[in-house]
Protein backbone atom coordinates (compact mmCIF):
# COMPACT_ATOMS: atom_id res chain seq x y z
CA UNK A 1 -11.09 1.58 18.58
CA UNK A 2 -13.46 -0.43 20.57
CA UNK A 3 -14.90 -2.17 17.42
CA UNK A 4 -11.76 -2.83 16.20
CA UNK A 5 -10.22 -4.38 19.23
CA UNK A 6 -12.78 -6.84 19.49
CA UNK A 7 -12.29 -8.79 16.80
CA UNK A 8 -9.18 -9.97 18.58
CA UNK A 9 -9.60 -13.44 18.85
CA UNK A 10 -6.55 -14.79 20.60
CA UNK A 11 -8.26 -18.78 20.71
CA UNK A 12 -8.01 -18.80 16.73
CA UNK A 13 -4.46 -17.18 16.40
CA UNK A 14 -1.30 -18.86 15.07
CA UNK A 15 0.42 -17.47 17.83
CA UNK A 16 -1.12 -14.56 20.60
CA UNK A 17 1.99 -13.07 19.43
CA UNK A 18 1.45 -12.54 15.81
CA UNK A 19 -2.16 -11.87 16.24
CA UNK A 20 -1.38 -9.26 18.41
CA UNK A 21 1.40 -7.30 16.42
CA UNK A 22 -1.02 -7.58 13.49
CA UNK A 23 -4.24 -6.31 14.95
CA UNK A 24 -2.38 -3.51 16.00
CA UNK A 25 -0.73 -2.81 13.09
CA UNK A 26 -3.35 -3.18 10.81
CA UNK A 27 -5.17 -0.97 13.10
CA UNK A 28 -2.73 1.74 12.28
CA UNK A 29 -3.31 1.23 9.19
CA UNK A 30 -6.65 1.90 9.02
CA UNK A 31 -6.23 5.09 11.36
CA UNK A 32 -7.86 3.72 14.37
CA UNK A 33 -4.80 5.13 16.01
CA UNK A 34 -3.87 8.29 14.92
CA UNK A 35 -0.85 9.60 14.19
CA UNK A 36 0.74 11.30 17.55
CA UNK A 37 -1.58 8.98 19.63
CA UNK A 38 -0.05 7.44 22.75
CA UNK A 39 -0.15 3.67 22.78
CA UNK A 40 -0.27 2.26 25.95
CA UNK A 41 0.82 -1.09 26.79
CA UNK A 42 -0.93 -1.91 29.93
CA UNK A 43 -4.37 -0.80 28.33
CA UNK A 44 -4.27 -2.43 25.12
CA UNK A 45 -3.39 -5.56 27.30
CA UNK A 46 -6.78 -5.45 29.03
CA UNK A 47 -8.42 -4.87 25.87
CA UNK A 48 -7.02 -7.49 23.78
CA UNK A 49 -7.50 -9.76 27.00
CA UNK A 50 -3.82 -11.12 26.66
CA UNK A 51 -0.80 -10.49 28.90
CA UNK A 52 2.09 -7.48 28.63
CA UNK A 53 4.21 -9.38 27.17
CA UNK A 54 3.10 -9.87 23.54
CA UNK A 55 2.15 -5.96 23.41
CA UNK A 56 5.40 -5.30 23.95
CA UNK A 57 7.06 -7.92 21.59
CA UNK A 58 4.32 -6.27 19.20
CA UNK A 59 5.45 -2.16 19.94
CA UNK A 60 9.04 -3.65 19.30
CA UNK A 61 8.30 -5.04 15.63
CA UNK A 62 6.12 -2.01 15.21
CA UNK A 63 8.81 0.43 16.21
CA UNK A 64 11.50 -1.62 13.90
CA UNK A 65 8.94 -1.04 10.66
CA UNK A 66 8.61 2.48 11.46
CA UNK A 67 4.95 2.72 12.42
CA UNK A 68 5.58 3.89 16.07
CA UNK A 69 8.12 5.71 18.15
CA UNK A 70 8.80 5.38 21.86
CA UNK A 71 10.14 8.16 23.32
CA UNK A 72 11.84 9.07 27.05
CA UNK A 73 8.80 10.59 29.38
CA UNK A 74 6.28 10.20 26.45
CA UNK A 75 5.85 6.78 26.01
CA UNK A 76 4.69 4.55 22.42
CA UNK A 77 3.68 7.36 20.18
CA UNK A 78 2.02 6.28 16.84
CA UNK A 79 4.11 7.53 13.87
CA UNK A 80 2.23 6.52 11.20
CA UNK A 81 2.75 6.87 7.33
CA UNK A 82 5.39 9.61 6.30
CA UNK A 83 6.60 11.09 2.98
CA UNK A 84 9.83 9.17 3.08
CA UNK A 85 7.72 6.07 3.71
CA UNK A 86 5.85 6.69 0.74
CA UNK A 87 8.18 7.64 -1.68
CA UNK A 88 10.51 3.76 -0.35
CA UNK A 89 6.99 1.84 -1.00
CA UNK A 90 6.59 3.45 -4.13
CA UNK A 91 10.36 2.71 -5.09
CA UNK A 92 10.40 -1.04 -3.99
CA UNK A 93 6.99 -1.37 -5.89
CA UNK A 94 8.60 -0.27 -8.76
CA UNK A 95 11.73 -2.70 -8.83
CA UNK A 96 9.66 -5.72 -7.77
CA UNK A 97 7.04 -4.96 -10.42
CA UNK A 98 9.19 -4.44 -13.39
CA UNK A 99 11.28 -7.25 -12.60
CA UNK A 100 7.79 -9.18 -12.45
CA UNK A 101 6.79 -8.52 -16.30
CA UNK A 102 9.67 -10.04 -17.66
CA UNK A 103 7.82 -13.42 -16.21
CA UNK A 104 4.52 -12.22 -16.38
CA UNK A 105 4.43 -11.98 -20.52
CA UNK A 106 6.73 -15.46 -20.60
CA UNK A 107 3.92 -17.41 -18.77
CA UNK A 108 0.21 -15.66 -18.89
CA UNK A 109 -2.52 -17.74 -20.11
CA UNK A 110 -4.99 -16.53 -22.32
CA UNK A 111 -7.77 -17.57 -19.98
CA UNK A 112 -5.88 -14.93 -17.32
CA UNK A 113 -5.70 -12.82 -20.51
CA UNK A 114 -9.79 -12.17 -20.82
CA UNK A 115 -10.42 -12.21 -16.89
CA UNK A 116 -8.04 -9.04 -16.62
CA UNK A 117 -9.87 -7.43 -19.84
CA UNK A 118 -13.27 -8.57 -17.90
CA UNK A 119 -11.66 -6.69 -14.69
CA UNK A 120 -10.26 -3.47 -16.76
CA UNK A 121 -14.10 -3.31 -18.06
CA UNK A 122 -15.93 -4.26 -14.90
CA UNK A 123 -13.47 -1.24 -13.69
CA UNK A 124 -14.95 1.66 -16.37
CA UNK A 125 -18.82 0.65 -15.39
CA UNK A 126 -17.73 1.26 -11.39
CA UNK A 127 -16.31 4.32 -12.18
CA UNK A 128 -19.25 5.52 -14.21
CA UNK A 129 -21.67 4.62 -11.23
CA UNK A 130 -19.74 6.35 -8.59
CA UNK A 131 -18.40 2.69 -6.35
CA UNK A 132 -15.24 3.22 -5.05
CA UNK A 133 -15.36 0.70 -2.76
CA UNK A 134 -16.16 -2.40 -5.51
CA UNK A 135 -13.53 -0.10 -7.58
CA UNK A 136 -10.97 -0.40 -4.98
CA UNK A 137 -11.40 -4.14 -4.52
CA UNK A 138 -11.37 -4.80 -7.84
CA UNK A 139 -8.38 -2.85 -8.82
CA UNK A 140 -6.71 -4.81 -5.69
CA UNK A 141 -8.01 -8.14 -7.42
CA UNK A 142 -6.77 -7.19 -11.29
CA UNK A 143 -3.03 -6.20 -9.43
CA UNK A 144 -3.15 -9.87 -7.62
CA UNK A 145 -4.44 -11.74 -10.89
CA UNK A 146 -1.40 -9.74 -12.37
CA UNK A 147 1.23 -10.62 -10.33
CA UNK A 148 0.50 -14.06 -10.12
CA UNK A 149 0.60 -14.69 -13.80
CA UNK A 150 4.57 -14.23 -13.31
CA UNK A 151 4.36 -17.60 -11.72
CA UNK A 152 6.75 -16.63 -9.19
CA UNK A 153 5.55 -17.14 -5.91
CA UNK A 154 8.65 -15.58 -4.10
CA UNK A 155 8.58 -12.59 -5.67
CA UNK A 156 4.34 -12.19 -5.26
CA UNK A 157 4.94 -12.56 -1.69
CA UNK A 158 7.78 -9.88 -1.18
CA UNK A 159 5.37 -7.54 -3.16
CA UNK A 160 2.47 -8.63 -0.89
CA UNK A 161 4.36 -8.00 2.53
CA UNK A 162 3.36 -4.35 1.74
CA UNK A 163 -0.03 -5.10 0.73
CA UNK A 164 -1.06 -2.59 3.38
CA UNK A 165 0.57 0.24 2.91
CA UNK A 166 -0.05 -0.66 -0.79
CA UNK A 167 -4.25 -1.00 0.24
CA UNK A 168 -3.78 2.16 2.45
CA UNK A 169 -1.88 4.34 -0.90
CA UNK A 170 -4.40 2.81 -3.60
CA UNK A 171 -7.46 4.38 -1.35
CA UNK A 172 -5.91 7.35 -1.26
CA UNK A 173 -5.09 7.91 -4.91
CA UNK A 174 -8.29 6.83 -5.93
CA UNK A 175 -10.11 9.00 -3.79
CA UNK A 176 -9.37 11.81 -6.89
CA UNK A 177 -11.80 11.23 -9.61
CA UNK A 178 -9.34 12.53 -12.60
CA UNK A 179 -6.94 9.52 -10.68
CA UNK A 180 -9.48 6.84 -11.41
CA UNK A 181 -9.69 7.50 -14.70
CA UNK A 182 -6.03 7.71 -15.17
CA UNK A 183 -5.18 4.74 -13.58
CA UNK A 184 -7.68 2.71 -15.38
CA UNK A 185 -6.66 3.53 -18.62
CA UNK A 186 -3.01 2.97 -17.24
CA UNK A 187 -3.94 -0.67 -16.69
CA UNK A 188 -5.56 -1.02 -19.41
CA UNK A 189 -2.43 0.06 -21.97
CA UNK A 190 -0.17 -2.13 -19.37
CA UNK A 191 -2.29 -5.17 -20.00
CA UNK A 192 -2.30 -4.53 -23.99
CA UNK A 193 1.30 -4.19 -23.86
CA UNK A 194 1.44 -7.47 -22.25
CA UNK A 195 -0.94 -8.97 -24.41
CA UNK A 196 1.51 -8.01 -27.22
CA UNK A 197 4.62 -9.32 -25.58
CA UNK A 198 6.28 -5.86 -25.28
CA UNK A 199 8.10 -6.34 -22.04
CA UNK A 200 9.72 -2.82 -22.32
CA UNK A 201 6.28 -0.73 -23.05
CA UNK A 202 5.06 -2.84 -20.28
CA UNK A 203 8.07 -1.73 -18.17
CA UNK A 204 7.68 1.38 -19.40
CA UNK A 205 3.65 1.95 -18.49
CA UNK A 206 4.27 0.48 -15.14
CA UNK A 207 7.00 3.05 -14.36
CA UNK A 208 4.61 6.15 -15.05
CA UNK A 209 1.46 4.26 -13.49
CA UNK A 210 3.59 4.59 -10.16
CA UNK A 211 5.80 7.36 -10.40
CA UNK A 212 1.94 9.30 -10.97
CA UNK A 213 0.25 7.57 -8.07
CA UNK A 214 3.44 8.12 -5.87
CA UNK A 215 2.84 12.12 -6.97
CA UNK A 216 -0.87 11.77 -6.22
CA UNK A 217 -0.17 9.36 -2.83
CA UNK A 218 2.21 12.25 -1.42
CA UNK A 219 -0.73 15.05 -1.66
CA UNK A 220 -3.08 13.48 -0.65
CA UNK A 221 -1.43 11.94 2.20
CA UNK A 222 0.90 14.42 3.70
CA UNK A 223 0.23 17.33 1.19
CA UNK A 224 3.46 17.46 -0.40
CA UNK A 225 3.08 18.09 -4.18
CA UNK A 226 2.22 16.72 -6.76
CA UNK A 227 5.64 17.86 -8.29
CA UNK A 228 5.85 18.25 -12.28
CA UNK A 229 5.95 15.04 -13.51
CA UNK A 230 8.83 14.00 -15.19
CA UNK A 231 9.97 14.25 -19.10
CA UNK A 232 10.80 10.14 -18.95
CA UNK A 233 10.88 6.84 -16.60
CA UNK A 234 14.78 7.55 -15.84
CA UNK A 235 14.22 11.02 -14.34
CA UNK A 236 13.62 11.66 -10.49
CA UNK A 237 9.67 11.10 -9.91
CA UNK A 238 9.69 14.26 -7.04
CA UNK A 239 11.17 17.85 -7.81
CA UNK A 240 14.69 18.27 -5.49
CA UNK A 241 13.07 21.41 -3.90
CA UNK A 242 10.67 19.81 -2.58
CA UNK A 243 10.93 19.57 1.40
CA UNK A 244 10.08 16.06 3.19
CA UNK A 245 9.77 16.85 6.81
CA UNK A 246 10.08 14.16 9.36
CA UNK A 247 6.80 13.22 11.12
CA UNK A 248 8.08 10.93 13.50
CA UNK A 249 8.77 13.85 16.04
CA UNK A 250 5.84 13.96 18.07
CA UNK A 251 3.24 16.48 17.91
CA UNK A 252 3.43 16.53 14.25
CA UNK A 253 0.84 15.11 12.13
């Protein structure tokens, strides 16, 4: 946590107060807290050499998102990524996405074209040689190159205010080798569909590529699943038996 915390740097921040809700959330994130960890605000003051005051404006917007709990006698507990958090990302994702397409075959450039056919191929060399790391940032760069084909700004940036949870989930799916290859060849049959101006197969692809990585995200995560996927895109992605247990409550994981 150390480490972390000292990249703090509250001379070059837009405001202490952002810079302080992000570090910390980002250090979430990244499981520098753990999940059931106390937070405390007087210590993380000191360490972050800024006053009380934009900790706790930070453990406020932190609570509202979900990623911490403060509790009577307790204190900040860190609450960290749950099924039900997963399965929303994975939902919103999904709308935003598919609503994306429409504009992304309308107004791709060829040029765009061949540097995501460049990526999906730089992509089957990394898996080959065992880089998940490259792979990860590359599969991060073809999804950005993707978006922003749509040419709508607005909508990019309501995708990217989850980029983290998105970062987080993509790491974790990936980490499966039979996943990598999967999702490759997922983007690869997206991109040919877009290439051909089929907005529905594109639609279509996208659907499965997330309903399977929300499957994959959720056991490898919390260890729910993976439930049966589903016959098509319009059926429920998780099985109705399955059990989501809140981890909020502290002492569980």
């Amino acid at each position: 946590m150390e480490k972390f915390l000292e990249r703090f740097n509250a001379a070059g921040a837009r405001t202490v107060r952002d810079m302080v809700y992000e570090t910390l959330r980002q250090a979430i994130f990244e499981g520098v807290f753990k999940n059931g960890e106390r937070m405390v605000e007087k210590e993380l003051a000191e360490k972050l050499r800024v006053s009380r005051t934009p900790v706790r404006e930070a453990f406020r917007r932190l609570e509202v998102e979900g990623l911490i709990k403060h509790y009577p006698r307790k204190g900040v507990l860190v609450r960290g990524i749950t099924a039900e958090d997963i399965i929303e990302i994975y939902a919103i994702r999904e709308a935003l996405e598919t609503m994306a397409l429409s504009f992304v075959v309308e107004n791709i450039t060829e040029d765009e074209k061949q540097k995501l056919y460049q990526l999906i191929e730089k992509m089957k060399v990394l898996i080959e040689v065992g880089d998940e790391e490259e792979l990860l940032q590359t599969s991060r760069l073809f999804n950005e190159l993707l978006l922003r084909a749509s040419r709508m700004p607005r909508l990019v940036s309501l995708i990217n205010n989850y980029q983290e949870y998105i970062a987080k989930f993509r790491k974790a799916t990936l980490s499966k080798p039979s996943r990598k290859v999967d999702a490759l060849k997922d983007h690869e049959e997206i991109l040919r569909a877009i290439d051909q101006m089929d907005i529905a197969r594109a639609r279509e692809l996208t659907v499965r590529h997330l309903k399977s990585a929300c499957r994959e995200c959720l056991h490898a995560v919390t260890g729910i699943g993976p439930a049966p996927a589903p016959p098509d895109s319009g059926k429920p992605v998780f099985d109705s038996s399955i059990s989501v247990t809140d981890s909020s409550k502290p002492g569980k994981e």
